[in-house]
N, C-alpha and C. Protein backbone atom coordinates (compact mmCIF):
# COMPACT_ATOMS: atom_id res chain seq x y z
N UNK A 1 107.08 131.43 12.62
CA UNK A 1 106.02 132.42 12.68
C UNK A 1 106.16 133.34 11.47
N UNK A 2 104.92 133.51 10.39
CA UNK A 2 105.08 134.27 9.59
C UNK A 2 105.53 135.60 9.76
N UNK A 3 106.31 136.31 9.02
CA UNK A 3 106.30 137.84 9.22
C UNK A 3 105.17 138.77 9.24
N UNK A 4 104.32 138.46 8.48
CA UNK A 4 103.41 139.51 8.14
C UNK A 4 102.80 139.58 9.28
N UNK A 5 102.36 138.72 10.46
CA UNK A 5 101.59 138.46 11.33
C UNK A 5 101.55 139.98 12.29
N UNK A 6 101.34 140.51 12.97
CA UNK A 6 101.78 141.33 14.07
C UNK A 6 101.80 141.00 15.38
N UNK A 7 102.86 141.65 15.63
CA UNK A 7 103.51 140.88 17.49
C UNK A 7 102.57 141.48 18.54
N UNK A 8 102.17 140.71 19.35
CA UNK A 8 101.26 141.05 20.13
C UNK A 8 102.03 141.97 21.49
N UNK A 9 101.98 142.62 22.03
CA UNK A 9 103.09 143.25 23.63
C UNK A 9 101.85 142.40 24.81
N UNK A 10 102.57 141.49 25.16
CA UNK A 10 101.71 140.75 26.12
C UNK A 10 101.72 141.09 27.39
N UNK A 11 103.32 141.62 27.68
CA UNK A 11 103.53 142.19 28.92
C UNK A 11 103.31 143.44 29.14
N UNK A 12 102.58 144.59 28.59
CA UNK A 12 102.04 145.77 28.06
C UNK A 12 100.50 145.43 28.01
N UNK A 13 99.58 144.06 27.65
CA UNK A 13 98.43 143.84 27.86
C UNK A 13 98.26 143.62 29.34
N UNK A 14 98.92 142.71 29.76
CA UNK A 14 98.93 141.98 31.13
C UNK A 14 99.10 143.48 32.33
N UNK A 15 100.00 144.02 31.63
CA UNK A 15 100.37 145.07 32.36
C UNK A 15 98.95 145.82 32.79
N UNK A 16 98.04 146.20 31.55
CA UNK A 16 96.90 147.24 31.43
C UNK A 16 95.68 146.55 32.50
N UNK A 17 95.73 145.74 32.33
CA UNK A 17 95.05 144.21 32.91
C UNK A 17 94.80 144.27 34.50
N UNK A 18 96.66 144.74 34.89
CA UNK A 18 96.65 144.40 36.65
C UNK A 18 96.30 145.98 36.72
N UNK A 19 96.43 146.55 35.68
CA UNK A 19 96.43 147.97 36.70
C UNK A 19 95.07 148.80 36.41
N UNK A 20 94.06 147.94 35.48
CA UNK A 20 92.71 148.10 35.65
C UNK A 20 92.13 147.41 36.94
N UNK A 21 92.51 146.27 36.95
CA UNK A 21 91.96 145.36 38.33
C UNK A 21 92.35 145.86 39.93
N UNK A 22 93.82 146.67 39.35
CA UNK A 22 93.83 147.45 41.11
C UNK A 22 93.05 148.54 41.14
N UNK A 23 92.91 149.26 39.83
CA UNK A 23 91.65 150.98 40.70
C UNK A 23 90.71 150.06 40.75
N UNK A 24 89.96 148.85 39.97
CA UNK A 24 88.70 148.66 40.21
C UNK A 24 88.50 148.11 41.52
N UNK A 25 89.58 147.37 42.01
CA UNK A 25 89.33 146.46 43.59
C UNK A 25 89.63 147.92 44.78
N UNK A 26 90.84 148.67 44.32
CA UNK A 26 90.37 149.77 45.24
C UNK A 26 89.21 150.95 45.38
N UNK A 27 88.75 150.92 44.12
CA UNK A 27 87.47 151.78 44.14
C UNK A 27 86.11 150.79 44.83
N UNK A 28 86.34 149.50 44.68
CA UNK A 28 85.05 148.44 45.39
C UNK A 28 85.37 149.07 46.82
N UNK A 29 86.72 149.05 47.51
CA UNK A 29 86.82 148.35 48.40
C UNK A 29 86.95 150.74 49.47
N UNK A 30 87.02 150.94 48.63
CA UNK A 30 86.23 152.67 48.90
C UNK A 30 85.19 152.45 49.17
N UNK A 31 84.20 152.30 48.19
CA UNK A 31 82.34 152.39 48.07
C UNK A 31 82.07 151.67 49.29
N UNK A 32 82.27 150.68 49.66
CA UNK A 32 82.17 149.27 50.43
C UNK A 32 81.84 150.06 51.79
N UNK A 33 83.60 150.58 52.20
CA UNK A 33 83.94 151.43 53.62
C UNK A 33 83.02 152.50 53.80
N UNK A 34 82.58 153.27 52.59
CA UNK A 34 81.98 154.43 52.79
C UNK A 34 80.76 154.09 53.03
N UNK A 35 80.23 153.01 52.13
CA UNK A 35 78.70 152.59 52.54
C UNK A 35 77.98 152.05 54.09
N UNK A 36 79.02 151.60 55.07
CA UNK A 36 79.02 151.11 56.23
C UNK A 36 79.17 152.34 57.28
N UNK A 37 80.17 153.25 56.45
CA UNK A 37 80.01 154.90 57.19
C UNK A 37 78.80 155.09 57.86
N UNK A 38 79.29 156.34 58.76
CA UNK A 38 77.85 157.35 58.71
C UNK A 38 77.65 157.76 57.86
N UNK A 39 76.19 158.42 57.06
CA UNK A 39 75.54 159.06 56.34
C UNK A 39 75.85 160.43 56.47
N UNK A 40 76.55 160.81 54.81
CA UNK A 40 76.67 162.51 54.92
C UNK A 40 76.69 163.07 53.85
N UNK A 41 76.54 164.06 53.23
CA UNK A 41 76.54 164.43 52.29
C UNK A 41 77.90 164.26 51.28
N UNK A 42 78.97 164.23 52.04
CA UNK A 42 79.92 164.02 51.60
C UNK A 42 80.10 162.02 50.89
N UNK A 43 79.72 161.46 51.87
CA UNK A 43 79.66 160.25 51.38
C UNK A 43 78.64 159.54 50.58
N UNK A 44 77.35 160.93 50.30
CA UNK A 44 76.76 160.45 49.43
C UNK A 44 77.18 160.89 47.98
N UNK A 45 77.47 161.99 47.72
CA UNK A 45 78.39 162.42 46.47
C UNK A 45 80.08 161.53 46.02
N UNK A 46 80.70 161.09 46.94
CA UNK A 46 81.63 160.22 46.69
C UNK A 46 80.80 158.80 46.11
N UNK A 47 80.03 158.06 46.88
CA UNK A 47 78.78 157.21 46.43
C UNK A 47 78.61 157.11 44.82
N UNK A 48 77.74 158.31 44.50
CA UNK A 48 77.17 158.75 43.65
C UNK A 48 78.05 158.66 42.08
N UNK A 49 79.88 159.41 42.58
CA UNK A 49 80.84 159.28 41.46
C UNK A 49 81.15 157.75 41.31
N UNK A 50 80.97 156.80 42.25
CA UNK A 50 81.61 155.68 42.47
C UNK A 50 80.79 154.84 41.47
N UNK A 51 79.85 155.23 41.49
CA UNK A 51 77.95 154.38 40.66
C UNK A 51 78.46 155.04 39.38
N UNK A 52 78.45 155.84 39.03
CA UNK A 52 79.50 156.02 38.00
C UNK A 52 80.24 155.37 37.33
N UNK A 53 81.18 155.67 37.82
CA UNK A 53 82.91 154.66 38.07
C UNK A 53 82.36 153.20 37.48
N UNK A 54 81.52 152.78 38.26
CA UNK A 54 81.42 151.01 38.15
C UNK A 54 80.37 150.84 36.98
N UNK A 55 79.60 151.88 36.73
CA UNK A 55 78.61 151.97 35.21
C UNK A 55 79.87 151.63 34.22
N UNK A 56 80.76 153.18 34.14
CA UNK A 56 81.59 152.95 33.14
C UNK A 56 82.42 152.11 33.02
N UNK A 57 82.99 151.33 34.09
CA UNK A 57 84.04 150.76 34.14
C UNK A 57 83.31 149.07 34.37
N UNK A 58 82.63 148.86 33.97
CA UNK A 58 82.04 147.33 33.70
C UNK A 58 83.29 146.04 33.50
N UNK A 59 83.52 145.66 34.53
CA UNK A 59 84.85 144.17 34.13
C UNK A 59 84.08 143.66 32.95
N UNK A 60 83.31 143.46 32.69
CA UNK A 60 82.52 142.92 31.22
C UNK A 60 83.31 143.02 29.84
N UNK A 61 83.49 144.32 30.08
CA UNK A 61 83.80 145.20 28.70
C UNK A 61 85.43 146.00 28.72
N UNK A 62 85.33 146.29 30.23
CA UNK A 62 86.57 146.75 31.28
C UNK A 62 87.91 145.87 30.57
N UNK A 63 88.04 144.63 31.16
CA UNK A 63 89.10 144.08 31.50
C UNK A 63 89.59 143.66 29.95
N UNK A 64 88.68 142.96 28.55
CA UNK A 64 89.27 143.52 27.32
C UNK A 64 89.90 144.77 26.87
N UNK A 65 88.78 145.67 27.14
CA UNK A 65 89.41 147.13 26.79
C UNK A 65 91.11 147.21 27.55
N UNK A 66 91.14 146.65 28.68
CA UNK A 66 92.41 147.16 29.55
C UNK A 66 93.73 146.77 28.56
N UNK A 67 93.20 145.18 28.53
CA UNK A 67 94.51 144.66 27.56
C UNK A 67 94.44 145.04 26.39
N UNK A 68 93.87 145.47 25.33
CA UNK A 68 93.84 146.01 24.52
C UNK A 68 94.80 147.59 24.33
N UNK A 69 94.17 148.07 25.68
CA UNK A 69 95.12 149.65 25.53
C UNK A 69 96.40 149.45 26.20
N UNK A 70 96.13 148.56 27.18
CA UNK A 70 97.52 148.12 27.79
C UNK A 70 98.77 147.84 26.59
N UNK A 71 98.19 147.29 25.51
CA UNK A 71 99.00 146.25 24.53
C UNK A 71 99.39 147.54 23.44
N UNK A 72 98.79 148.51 23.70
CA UNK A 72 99.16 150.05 22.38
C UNK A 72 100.05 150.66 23.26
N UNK A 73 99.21 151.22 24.33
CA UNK A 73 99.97 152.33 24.98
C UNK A 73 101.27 151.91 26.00
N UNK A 74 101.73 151.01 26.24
CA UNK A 74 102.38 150.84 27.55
C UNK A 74 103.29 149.81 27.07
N UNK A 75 104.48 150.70 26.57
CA UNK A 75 105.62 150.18 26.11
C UNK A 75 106.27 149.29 27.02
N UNK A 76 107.31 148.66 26.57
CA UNK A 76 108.37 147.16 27.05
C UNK A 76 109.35 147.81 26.86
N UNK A 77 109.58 148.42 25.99
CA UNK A 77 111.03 148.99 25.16
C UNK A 77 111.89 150.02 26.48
N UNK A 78 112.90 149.37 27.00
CA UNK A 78 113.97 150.12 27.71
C UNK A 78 115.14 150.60 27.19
């Protein structure tokens, strides 16, 4: 492997990866419970941040971005 190349942190991507996919499956699996709720003001403003949440947080665009920051920010080094 050439030197010049740069080392990828795979376990620092992978890392960013699972721990985008757990808020996103626990924020589904919030909206989900709350939507089957009774109707309240409270669960329509939780709702409302959640429509949000899933605008910005698109798995589309999401789950690159994750490994990407996963692979900068989230050191291996012990």
């Amino acid at each position: 492997m050439p030197e010049d190349l740069p080392r990828i942190n795979w376990k620092g991507a992978l890392t960013g990866l699972f721990l985008f996919t757990v808020l996103w499956l626990v924020c589904f699996f919030v909206a989900f419970m709350i939507a089957f709720g009774n109707p309240s003001p409270q669960s329509d403003a939780i709702l409302d941040v959640l429509e949000i949440f899933f605008t910005v947080a698109n798995p589309l665009w999401g789950m690159p971005a994750a490994l990407v920051l996963g692979a900068l920010f989230i050191s291996t080094k012990g």
